[in-house]
PDB file of N, CA and C in Angstrom:
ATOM      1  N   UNK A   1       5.148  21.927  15.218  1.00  0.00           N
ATOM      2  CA  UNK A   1       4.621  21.220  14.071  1.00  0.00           C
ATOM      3  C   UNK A   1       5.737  20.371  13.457  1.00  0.00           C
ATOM      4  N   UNK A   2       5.469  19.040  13.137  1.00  0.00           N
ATOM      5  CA  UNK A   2       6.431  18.497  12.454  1.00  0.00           C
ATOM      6  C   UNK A   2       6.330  18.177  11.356  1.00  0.00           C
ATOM      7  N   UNK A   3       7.558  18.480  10.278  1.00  0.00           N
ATOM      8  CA  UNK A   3       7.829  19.052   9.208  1.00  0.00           C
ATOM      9  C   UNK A   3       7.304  17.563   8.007  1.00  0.00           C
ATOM     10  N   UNK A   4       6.751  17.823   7.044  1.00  0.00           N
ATOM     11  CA  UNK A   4       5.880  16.453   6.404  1.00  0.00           C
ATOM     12  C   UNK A   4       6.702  15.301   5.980  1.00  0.00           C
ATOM     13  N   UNK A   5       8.263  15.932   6.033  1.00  0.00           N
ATOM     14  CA  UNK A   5       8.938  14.914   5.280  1.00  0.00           C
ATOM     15  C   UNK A   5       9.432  14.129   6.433  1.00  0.00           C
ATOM     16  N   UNK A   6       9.252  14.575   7.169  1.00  0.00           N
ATOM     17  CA  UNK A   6       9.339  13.713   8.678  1.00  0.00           C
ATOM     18  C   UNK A   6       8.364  12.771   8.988  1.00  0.00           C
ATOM     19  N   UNK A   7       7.353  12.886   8.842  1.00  0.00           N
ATOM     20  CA  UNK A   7       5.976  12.747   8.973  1.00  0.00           C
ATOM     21  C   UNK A   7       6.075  11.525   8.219  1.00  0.00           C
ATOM     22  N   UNK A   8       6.711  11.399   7.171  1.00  0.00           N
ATOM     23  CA  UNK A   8       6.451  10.427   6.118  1.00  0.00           C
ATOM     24  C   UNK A   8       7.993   9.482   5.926  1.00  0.00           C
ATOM     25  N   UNK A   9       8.871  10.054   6.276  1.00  0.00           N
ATOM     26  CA  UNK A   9       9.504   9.301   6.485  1.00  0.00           C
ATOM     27  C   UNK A   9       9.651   8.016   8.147  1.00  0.00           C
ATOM     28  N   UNK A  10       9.128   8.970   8.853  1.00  0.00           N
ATOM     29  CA  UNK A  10       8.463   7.887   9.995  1.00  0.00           C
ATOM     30  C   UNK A  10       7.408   6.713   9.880  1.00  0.00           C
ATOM     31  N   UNK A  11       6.567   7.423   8.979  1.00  0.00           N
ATOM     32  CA  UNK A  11       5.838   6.589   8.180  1.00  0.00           C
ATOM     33  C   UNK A  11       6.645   5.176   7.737  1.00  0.00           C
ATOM     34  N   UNK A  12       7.185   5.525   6.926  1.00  0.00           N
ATOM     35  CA  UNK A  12       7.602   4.710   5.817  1.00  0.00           C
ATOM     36  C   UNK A  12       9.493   3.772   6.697  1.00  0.00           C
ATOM     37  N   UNK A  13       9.245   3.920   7.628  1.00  0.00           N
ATOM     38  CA  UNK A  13      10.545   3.418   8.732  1.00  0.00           C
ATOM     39  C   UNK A  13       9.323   2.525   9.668  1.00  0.00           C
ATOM     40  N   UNK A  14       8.116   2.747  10.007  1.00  0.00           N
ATOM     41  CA  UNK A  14       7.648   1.486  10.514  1.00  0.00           C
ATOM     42  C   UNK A  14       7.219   0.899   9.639  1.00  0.00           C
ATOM     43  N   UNK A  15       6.752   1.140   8.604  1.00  0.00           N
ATOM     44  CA  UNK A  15       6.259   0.310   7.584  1.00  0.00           C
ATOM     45  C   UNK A  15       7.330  -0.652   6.868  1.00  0.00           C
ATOM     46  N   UNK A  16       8.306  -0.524   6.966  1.00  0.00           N
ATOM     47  CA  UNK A  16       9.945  -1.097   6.845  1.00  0.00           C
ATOM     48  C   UNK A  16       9.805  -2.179   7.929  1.00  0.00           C
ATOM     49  N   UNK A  17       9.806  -1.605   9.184  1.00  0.00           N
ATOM     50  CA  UNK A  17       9.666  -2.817  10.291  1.00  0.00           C
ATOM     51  C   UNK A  17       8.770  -3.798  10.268  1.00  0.00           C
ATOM     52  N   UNK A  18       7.318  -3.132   9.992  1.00  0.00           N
ATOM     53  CA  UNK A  18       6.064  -4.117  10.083  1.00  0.00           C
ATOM     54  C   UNK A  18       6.638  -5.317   8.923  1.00  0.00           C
ATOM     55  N   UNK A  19       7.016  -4.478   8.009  1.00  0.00           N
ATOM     56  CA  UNK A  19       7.863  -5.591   7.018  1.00  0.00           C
ATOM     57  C   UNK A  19       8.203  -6.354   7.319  1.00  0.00           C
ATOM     58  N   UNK A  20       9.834  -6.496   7.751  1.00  0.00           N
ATOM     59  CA  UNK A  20      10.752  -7.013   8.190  1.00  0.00           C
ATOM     60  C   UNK A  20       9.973  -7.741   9.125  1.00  0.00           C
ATOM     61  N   UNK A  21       9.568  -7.676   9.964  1.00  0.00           N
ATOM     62  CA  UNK A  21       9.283  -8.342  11.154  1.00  0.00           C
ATOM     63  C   UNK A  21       7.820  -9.575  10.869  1.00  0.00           C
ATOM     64  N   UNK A  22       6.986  -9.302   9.557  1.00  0.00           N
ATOM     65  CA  UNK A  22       6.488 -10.291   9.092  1.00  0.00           C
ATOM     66  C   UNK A  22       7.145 -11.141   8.515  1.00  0.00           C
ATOM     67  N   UNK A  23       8.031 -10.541   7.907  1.00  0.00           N
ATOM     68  CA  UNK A  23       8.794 -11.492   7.280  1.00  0.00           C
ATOM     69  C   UNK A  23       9.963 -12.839   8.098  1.00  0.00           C
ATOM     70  N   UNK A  24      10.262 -11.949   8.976  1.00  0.00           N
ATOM     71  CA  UNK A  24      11.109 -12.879   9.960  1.00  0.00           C
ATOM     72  C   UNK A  24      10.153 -14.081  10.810  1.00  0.00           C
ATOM     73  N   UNK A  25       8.376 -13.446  10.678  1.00  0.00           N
ATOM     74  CA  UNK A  25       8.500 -14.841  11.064  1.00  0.00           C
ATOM     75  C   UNK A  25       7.450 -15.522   9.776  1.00  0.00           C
ATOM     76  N   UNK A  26       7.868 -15.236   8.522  1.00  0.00           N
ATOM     77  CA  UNK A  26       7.482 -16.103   7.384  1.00  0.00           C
ATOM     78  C   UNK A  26       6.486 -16.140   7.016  1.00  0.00           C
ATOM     79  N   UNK A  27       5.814 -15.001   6.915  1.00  0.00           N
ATOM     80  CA  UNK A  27       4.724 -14.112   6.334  1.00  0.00           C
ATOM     81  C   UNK A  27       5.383 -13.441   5.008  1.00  0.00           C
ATOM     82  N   UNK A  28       4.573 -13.666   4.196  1.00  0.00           N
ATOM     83  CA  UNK A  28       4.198 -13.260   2.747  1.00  0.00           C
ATOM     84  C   UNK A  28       2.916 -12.050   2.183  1.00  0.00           C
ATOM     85  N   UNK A  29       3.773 -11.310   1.778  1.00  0.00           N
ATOM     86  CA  UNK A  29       2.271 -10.407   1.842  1.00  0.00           C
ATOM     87  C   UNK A  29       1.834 -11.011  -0.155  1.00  0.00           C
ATOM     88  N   UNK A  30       0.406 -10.228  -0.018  1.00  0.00           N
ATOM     89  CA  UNK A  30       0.198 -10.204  -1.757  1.00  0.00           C
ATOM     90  C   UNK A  30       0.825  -9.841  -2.279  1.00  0.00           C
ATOM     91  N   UNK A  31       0.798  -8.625  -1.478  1.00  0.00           N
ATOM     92  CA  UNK A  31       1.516  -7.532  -2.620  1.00  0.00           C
ATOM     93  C   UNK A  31       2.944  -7.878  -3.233  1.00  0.00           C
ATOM     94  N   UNK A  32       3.833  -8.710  -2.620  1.00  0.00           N
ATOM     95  CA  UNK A  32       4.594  -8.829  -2.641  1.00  0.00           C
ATOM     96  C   UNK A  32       5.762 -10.144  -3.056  1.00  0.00           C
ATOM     97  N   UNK A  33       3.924 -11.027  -3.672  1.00  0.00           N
ATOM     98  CA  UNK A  33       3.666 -12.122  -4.621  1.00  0.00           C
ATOM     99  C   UNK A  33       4.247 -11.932  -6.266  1.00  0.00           C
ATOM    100  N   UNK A  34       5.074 -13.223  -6.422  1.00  0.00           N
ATOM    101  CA  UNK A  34       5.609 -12.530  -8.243  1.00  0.00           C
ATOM    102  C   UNK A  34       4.189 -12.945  -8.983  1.00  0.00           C
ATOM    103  N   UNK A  35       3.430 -13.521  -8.482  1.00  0.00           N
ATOM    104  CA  UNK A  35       1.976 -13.511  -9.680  1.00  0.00           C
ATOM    105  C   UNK A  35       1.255 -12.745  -9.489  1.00  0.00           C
ATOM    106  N   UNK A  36       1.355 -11.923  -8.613  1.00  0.00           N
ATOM    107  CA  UNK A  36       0.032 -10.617  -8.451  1.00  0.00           C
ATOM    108  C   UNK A  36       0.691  -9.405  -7.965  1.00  0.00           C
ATOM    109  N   UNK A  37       1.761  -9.309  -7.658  1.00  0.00           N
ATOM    110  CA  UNK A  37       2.038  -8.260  -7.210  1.00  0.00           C
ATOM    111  C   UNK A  37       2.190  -7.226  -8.222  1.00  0.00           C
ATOM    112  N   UNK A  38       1.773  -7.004  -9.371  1.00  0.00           N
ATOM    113  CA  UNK A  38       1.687  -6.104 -10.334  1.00  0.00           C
ATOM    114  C   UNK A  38       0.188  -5.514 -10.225  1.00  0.00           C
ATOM    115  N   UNK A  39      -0.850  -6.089  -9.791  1.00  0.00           N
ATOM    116  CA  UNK A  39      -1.898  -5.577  -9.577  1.00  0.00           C
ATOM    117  C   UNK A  39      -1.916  -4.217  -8.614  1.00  0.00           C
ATOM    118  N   UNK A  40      -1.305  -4.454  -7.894  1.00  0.00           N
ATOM    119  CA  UNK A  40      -1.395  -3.288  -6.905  1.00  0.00           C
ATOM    120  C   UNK A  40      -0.632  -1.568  -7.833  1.00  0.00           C
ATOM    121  N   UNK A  41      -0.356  -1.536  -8.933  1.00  0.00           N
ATOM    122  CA  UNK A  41      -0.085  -0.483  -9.649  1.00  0.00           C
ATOM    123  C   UNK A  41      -0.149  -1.285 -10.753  1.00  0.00           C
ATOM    124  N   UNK A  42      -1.556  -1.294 -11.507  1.00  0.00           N
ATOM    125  CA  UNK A  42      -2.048  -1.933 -12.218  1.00  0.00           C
ATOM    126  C   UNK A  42      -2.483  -0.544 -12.880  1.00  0.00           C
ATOM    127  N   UNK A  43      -2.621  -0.506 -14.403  1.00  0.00           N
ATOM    128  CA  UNK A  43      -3.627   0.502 -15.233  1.00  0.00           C
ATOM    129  C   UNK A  43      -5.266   0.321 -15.010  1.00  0.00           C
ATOM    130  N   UNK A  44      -5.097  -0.919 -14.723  1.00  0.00           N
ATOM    131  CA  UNK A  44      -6.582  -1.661 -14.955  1.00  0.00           C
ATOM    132  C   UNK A  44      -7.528  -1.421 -13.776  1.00  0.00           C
ATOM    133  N   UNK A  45      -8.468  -0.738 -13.512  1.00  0.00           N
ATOM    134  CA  UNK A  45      -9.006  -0.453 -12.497  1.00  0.00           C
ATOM    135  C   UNK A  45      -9.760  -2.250 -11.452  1.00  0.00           C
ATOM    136  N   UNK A  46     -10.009  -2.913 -12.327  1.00  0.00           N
ATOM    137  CA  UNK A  46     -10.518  -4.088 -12.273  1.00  0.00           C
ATOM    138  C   UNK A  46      -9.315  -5.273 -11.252  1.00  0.00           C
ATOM    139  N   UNK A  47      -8.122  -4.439 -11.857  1.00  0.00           N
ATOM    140  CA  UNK A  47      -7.021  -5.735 -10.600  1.00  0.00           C
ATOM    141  C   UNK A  47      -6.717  -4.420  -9.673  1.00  0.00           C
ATOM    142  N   UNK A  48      -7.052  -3.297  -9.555  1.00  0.00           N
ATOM    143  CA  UNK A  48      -6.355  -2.690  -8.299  1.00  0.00           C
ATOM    144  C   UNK A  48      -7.784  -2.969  -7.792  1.00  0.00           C
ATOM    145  N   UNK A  49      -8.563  -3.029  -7.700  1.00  0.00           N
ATOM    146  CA  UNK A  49      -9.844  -3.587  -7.081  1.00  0.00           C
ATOM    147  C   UNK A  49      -9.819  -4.619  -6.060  1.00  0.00           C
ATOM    148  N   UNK A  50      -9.494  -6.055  -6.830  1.00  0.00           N
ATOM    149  CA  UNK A  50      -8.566  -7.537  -6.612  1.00  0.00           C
ATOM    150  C   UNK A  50      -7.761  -7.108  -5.019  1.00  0.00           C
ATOM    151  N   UNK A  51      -6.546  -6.250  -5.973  1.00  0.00           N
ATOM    152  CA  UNK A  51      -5.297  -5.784  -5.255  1.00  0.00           C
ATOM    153  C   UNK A  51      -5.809  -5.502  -3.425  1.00  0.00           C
ATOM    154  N   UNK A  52      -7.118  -4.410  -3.741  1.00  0.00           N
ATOM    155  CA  UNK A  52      -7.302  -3.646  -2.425  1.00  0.00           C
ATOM    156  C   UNK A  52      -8.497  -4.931  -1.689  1.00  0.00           C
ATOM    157  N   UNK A  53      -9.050  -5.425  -2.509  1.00  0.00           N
ATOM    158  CA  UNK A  53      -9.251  -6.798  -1.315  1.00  0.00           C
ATOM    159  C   UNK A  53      -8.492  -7.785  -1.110  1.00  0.00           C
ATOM    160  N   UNK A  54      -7.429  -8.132  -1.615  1.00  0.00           N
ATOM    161  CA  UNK A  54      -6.445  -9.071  -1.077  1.00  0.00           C
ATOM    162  C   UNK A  54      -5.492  -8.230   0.264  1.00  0.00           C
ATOM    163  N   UNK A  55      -5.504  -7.286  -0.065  1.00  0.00           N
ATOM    164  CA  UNK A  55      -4.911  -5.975   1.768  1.00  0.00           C
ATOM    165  C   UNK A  55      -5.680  -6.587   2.754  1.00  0.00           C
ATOM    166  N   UNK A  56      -6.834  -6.112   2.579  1.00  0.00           N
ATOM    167  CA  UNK A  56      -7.966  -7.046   3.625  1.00  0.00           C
ATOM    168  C   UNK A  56      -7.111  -7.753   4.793  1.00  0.00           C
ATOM    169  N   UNK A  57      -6.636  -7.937   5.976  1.00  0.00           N
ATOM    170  CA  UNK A  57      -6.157  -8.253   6.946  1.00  0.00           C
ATOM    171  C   UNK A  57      -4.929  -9.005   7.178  1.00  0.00           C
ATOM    172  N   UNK A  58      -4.060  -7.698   6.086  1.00  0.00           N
ATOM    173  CA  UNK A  58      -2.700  -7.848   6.076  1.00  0.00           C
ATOM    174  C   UNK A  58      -2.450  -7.155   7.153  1.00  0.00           C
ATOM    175  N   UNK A  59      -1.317  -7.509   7.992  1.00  0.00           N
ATOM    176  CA  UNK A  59      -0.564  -7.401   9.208  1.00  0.00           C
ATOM    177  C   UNK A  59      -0.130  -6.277   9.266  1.00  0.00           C
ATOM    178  N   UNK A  60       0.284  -5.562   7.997  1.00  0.00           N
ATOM    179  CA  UNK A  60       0.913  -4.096   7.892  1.00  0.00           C
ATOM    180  C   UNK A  60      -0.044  -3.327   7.177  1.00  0.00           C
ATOM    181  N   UNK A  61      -1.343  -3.492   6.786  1.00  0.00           N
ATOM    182  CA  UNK A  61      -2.506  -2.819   6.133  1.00  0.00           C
ATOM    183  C   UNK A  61      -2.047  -0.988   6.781  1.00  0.00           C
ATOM    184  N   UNK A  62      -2.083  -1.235   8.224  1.00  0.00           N
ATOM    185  CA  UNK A  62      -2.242   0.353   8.423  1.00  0.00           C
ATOM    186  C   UNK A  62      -1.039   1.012   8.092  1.00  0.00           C
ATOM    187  N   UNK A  63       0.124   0.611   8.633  1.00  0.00           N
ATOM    188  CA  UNK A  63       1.485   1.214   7.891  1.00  0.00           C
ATOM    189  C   UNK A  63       1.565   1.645   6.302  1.00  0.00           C
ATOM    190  N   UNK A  64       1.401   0.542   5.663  1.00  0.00           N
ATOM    191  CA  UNK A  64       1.029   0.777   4.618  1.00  0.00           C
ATOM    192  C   UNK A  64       0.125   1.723   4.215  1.00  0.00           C
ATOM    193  N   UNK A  65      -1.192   2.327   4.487  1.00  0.00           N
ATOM    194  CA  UNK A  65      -2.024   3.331   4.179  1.00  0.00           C
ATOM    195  C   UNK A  65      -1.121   4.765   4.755  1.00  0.00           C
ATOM    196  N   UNK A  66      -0.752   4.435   5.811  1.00  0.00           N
ATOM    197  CA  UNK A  66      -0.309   5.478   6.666  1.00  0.00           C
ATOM    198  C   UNK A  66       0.961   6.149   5.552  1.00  0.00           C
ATOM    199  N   UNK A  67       1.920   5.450   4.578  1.00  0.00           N
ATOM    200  CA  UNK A  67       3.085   6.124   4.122  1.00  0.00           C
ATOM    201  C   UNK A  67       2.483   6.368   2.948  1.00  0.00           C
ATOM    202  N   UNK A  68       1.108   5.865   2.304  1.00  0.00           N
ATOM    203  CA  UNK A  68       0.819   6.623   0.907  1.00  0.00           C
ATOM    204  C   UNK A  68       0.089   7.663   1.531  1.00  0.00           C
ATOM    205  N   UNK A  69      -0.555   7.969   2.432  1.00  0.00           N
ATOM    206  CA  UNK A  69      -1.273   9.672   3.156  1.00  0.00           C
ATOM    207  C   UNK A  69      -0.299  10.355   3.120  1.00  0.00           C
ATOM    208  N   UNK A  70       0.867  10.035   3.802  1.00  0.00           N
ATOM    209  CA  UNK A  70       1.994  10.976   4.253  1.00  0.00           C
ATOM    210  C   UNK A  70       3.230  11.570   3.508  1.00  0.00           C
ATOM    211  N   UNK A  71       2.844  10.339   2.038  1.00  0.00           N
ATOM    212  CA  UNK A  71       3.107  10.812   1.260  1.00  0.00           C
ATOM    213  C   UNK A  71       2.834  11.267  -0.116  1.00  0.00           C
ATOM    214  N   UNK A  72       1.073  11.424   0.344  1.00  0.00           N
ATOM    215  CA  UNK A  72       0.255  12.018  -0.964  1.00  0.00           C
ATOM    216  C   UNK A  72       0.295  11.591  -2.236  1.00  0.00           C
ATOM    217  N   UNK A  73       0.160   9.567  -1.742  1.00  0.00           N
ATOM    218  CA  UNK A  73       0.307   9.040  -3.225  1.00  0.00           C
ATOM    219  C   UNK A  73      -0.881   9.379  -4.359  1.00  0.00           C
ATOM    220  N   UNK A  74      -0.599   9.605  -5.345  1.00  0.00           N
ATOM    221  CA  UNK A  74      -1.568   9.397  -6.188  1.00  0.00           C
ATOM    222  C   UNK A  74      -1.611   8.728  -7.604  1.00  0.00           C
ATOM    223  N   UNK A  75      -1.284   7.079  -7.004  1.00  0.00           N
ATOM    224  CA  UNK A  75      -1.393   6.206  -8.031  1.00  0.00           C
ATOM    225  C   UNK A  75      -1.378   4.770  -7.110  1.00  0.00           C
ATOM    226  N   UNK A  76      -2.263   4.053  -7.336  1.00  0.00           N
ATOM    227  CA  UNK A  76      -1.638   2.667  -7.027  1.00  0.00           C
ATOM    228  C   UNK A  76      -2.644   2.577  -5.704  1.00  0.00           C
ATOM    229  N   UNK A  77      -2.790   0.807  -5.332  1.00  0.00           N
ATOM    230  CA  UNK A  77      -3.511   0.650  -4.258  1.00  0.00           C
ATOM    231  C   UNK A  77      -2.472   0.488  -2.630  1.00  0.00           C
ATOM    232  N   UNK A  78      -2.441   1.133  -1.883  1.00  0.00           N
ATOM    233  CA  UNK A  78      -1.917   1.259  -0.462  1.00  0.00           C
ATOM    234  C   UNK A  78      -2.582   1.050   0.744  1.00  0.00           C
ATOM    235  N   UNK A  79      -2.281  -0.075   1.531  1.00  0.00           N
ATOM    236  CA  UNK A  79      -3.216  -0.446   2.439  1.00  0.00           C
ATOM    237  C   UNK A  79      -4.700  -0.539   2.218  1.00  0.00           C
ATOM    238  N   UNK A  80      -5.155  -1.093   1.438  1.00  0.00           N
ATOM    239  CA  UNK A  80      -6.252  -1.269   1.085  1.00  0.00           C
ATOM    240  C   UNK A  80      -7.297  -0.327   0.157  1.00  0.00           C
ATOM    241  N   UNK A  81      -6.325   0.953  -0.214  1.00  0.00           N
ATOM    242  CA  UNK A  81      -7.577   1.987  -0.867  1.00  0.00           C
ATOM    243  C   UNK A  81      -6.803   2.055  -1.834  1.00  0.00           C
ATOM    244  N   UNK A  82      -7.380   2.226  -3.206  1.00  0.00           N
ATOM    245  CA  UNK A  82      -6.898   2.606  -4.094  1.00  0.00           C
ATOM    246  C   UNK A  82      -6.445   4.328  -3.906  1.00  0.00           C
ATOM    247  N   UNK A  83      -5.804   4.889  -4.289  1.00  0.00           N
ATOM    248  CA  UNK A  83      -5.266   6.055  -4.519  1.00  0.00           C
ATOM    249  C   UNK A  83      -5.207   6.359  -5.958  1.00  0.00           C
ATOM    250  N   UNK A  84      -5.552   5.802  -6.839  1.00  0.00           N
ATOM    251  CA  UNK A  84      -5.547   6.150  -8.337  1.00  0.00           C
ATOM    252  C   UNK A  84      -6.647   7.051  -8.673  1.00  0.00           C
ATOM    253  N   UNK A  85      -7.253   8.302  -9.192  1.00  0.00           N
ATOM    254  CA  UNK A  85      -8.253   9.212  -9.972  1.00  0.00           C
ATOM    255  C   UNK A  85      -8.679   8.641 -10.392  1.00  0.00           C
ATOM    256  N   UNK A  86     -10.200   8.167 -10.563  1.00  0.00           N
ATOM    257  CA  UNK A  86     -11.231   7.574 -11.127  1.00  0.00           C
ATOM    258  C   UNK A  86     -11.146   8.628 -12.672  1.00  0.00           C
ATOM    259  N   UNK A  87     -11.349   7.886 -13.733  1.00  0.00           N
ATOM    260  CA  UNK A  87     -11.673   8.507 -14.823  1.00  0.00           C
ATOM    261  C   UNK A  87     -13.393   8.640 -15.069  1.00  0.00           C
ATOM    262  N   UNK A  88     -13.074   9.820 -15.728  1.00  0.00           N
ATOM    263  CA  UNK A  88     -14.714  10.208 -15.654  1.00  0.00           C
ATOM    264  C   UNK A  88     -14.835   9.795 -16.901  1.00  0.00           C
ATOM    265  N   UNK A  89     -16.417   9.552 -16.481  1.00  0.00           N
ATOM    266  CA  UNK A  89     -17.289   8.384 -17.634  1.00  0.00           C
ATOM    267  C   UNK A  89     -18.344   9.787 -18.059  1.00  0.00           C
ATOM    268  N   UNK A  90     -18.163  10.289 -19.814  1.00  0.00           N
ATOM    269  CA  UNK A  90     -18.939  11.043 -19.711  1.00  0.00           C
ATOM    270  C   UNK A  90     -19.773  10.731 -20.947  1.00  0.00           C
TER     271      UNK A  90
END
């Protein structure tokens, strides 16, 4: 069995590459836009919404999902899903 922090740090070492390697050939992600890139750990349920359809057929979408699983985010949109607790409407 391999140990989770492994798991997630492998994770988060291709997701480094998928990076890097969009970037080298001059790819821009959203997320990573100075006018929106605050959406993606936004309070506002309404721009992490935005946030997780602008992922939509980013180059590193799965890396990205893959290091917030592995590392049991729970806040913020990652590869396309929000990970934030819905507040209950009562």
């Amino acid at each position: 069995m391999v140990p989770a922090k492994l798991v997630g740090a492998l994770a988060a070492d291709r997701l480094t590459k998928a990076l890097t390697d969009a970037a080298a050939r001059g790819l821009r992600h959203h997320c990573s836009d100075p006018e929106t890139g605050h959406m993606w750990l936004s309070e506002h349920e309404d721009e992490r919404e935005i946030a997780a359809r602008l992922c939509l057929g980013c180059p590193v979408q799965p890396e990205c999902w893959s290091v917030a699983v592995s590392r049991k985010e729970r806040f913020g949109v990652w590869g396309a899903v929000d990970f934030t607790p819905r507040r209950k409407i009562e």
